[in-house]
N, C-alpha and C. Protein backbone atom coordinates (compact mmCIF):
# COMPACT_ATOMS: atom_id res chain seq x y z
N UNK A 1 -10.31 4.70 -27.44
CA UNK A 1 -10.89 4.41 -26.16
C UNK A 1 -12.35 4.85 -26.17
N UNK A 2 -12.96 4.25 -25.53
CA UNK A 2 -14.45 4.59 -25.36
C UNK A 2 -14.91 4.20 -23.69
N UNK A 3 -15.20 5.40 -23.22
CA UNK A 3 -15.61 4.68 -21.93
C UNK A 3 -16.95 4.88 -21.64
N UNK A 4 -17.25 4.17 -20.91
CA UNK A 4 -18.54 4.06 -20.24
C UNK A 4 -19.01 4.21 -18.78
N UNK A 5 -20.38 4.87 -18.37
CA UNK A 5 -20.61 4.16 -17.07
C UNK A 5 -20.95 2.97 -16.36
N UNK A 6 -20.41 3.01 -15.52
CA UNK A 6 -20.92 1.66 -14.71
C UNK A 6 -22.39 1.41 -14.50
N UNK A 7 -22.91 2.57 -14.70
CA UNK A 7 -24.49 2.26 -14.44
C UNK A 7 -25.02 2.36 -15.08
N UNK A 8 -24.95 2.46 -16.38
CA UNK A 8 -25.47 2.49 -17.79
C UNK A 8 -24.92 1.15 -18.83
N UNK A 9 -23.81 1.38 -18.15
CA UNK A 9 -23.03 -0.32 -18.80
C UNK A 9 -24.44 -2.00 -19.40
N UNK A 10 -24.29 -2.09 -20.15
CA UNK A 10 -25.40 -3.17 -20.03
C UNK A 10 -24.51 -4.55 -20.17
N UNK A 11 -25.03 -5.13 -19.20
CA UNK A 11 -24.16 -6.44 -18.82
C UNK A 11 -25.11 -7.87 -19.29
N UNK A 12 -24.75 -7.82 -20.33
CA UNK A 12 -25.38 -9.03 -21.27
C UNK A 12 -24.71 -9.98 -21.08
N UNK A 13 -23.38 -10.01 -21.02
CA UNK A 13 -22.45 -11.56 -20.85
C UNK A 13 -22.31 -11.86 -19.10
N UNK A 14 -21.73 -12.52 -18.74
CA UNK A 14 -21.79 -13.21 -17.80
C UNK A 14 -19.81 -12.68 -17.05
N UNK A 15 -19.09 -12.26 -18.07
CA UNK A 15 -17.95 -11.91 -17.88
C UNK A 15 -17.59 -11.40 -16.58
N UNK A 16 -18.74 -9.92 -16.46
CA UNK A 16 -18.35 -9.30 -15.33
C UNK A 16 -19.76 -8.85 -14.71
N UNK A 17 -19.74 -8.65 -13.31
CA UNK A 17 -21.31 -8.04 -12.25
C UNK A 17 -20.62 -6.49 -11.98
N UNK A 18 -22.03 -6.20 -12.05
CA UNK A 18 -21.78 -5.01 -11.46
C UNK A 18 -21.29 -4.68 -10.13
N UNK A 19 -20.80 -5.96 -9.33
CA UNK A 19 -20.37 -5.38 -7.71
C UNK A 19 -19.16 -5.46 -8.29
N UNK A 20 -18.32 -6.08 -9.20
CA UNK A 20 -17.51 -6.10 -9.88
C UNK A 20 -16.63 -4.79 -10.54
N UNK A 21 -17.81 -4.02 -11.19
CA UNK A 21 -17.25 -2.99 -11.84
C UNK A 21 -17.38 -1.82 -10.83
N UNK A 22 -18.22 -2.29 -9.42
CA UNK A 22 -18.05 -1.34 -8.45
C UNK A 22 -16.49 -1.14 -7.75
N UNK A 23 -16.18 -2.49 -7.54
CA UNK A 23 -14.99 -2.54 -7.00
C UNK A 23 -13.34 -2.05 -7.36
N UNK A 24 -13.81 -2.26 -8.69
CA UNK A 24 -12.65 -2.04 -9.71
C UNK A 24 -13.16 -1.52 -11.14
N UNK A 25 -11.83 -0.63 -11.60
CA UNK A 25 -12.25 0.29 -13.05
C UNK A 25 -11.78 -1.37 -13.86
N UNK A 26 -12.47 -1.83 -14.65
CA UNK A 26 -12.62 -2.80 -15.84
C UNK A 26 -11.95 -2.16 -17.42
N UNK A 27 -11.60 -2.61 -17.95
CA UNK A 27 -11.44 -2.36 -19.39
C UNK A 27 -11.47 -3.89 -20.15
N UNK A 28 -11.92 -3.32 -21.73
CA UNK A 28 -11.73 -4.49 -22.56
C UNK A 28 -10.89 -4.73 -23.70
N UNK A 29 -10.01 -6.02 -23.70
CA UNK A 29 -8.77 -5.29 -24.58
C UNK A 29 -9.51 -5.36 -25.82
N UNK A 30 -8.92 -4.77 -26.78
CA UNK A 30 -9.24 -4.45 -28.24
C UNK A 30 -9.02 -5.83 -28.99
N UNK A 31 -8.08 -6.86 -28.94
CA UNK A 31 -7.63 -7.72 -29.18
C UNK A 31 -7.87 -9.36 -28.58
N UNK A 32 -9.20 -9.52 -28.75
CA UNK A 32 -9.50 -11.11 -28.15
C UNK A 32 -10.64 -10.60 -27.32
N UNK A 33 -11.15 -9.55 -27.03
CA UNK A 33 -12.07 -9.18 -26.35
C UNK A 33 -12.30 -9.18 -24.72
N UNK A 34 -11.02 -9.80 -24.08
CA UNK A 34 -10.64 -10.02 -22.56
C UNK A 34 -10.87 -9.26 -21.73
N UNK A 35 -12.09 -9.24 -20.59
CA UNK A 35 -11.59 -7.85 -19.50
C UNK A 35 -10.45 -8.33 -18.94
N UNK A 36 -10.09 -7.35 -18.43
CA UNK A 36 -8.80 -6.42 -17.39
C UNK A 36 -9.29 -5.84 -16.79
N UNK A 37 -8.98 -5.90 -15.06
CA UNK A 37 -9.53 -4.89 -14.44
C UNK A 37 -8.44 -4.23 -13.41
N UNK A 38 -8.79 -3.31 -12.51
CA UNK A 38 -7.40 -3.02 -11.73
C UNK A 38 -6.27 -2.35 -12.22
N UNK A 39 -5.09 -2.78 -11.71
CA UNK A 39 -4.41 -1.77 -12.24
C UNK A 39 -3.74 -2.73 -13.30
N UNK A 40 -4.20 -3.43 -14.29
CA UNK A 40 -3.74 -3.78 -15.67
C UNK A 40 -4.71 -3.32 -16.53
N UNK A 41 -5.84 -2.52 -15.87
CA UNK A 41 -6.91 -1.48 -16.37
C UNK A 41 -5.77 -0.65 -16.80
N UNK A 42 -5.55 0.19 -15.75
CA UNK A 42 -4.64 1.17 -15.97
C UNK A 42 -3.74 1.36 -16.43
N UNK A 43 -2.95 0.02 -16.64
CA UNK A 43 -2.20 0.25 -17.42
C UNK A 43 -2.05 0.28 -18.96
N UNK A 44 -3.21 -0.79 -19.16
CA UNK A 44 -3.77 -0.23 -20.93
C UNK A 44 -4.40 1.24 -21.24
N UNK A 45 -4.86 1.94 -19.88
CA UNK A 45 -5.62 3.52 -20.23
C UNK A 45 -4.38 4.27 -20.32
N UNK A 46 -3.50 3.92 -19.29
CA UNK A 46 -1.90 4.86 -19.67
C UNK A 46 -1.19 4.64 -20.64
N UNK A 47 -0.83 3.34 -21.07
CA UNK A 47 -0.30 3.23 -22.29
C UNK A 47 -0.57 3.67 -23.43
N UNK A 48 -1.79 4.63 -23.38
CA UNK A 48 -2.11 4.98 -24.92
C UNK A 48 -2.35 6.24 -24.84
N UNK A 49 -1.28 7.02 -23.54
CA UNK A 49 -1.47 8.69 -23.35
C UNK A 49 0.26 8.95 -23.19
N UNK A 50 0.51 9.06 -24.48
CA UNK A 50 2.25 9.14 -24.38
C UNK A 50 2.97 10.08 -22.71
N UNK A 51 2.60 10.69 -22.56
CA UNK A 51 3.30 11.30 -21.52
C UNK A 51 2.86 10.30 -19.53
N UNK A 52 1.93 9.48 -20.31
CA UNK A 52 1.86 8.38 -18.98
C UNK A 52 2.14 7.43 -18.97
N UNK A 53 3.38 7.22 -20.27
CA UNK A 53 4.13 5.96 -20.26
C UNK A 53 5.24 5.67 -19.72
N UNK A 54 5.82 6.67 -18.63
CA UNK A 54 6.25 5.92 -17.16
C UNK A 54 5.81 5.79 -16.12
N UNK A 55 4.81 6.08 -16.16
CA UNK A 55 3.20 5.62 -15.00
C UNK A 55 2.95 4.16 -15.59
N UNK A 56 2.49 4.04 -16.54
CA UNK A 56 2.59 2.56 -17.12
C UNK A 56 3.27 2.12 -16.93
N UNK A 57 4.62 2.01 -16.94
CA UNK A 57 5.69 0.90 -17.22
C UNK A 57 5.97 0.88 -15.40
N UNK A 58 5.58 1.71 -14.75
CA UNK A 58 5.59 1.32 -13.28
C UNK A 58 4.73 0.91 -12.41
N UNK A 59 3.61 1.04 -13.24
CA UNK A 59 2.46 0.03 -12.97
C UNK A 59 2.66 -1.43 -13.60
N UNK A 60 3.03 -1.49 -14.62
CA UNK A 60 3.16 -2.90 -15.61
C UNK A 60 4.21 -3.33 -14.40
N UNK A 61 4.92 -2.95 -14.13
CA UNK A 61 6.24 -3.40 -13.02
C UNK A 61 5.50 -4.05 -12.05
N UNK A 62 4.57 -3.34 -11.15
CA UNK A 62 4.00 -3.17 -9.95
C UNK A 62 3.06 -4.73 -9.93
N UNK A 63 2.76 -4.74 -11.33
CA UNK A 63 1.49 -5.93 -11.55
C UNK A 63 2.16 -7.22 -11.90
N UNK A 64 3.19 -7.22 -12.24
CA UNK A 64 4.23 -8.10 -12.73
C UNK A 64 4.79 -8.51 -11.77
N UNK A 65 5.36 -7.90 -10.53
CA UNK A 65 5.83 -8.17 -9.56
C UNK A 65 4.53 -8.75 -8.62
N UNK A 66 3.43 -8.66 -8.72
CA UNK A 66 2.37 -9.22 -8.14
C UNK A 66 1.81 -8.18 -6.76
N UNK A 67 2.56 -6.87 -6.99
CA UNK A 67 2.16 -5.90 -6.16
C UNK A 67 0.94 -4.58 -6.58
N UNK A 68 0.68 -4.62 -7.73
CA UNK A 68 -0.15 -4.28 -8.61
C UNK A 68 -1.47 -3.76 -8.29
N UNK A 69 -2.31 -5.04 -8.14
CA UNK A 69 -3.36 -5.07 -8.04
C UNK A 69 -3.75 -5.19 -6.26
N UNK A 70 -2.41 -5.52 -5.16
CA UNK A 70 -2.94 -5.42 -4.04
C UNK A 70 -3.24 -3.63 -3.49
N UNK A 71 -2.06 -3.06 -4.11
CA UNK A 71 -2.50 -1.62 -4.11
C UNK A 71 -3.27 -1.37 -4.57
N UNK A 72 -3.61 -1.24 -5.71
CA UNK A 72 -4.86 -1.07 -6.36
C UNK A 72 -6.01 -0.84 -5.43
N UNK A 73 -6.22 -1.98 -5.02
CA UNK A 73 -7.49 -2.67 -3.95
C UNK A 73 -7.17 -1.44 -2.98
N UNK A 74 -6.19 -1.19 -2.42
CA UNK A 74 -5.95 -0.66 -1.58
C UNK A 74 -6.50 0.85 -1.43
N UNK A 75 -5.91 1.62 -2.70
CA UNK A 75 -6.19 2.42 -3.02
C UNK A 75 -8.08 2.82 -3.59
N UNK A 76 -8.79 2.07 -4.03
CA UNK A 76 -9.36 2.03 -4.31
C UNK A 76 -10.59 1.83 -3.36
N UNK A 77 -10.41 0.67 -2.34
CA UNK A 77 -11.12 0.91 -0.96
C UNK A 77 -11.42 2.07 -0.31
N UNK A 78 -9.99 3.11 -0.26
CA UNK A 78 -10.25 4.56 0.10
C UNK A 78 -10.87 5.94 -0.54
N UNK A 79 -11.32 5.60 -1.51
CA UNK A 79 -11.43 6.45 -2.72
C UNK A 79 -12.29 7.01 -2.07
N UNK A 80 -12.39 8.72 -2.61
CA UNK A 80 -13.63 9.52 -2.04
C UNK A 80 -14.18 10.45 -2.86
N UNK A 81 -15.19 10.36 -3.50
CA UNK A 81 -15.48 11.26 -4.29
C UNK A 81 -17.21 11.66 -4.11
N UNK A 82 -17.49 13.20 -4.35
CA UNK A 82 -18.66 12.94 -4.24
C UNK A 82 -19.90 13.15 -5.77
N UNK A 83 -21.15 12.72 -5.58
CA UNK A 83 -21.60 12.30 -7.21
C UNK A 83 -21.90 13.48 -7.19
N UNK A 84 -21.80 14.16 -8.66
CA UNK A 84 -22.25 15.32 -9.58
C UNK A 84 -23.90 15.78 -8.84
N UNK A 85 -23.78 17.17 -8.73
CA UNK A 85 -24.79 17.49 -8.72
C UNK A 85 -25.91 17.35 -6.77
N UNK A 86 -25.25 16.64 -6.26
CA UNK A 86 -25.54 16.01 -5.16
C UNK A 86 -24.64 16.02 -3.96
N UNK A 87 -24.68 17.68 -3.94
CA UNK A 87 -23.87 18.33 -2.49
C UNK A 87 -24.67 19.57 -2.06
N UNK A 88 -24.73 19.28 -0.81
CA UNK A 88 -25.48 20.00 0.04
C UNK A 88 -24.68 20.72 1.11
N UNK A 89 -24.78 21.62 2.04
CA UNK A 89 -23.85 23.07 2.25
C UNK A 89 -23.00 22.09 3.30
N UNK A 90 -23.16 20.80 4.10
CA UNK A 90 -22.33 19.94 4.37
C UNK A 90 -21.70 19.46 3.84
N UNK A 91 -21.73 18.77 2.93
CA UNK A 91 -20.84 18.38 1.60
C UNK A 91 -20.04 19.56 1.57
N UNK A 92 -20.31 20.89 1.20
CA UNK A 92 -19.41 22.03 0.47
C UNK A 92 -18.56 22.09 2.03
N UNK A 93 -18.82 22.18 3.11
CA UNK A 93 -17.91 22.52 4.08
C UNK A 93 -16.91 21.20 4.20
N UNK A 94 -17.22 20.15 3.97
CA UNK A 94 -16.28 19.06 3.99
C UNK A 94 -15.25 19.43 2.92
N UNK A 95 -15.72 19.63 1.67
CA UNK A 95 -14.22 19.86 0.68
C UNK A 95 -13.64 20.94 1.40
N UNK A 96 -14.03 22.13 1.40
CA UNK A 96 -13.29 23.04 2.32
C UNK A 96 -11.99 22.72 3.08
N UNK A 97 -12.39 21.48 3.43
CA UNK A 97 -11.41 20.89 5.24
C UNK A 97 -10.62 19.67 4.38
N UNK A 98 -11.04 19.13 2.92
CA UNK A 98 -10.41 18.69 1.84
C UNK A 98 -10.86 17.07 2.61
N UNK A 99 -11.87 16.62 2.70
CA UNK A 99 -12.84 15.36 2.94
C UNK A 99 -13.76 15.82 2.33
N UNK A 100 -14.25 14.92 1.29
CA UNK A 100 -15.58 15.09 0.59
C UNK A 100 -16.31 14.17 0.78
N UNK A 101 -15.69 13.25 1.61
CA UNK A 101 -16.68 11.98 2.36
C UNK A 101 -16.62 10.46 1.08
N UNK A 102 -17.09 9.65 1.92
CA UNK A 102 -17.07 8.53 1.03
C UNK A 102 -18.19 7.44 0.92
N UNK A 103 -18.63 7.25 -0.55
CA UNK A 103 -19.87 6.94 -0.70
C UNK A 103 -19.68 5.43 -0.56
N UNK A 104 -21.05 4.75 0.00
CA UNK A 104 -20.91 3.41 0.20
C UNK A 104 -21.37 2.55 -0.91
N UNK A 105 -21.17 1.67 -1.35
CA UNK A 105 -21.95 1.08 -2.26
C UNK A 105 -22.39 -0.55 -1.96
């Protein structure tokens, strides 16, 4: 595995945009060169960490059943994290109260 940032990523092909890789974690399979994004991302990053191969196989379920990737979205809409380095004594009182707020993009 090799990962990368999204904002360092250099997007030479036409495959994927960066509002793209904002929206969703991307991967590329090893085999034919195909992105994947979402949670069939995830499920190639779990499949290759033996102890998250029934997280995989219930994600592979989840995506198979065509429920997959609407969670995903779902989950992923809510996400909250805040960037390295770039918290201020508001920021620190929000984790405190366990909201670290959510960045817009």
């Amino acid at each position: 595995m090799d990962f990368q940032s999204l904002w360092t990523f250099p997007l030479d092909d036409e495959a994927v945009t960066r509002e793209e890789l904002q929206r969703r974690i991307h991967s590329r399979r090893l085999s034919g060169g195909a992105y994947v994004n979402g949670c069939d991302s995830l499920v190639q990053i779990m499949s290759r960490v033996p102890l998250l191969w029934p997280a995989a196989a219930f994600c592979w379920l989840l995506s198979r059943l065509g429920a997959g990737q609407p969670l995903y979205d779902v989950i992923a809409r809510n996400r909250h994290f805040v960037p390295v380095g770039q918290c201020d004594l508001t920021c620190r009182e929000a984790q405190k109260t366990g909201f670290a707020g959510k960045e817009e993009v």
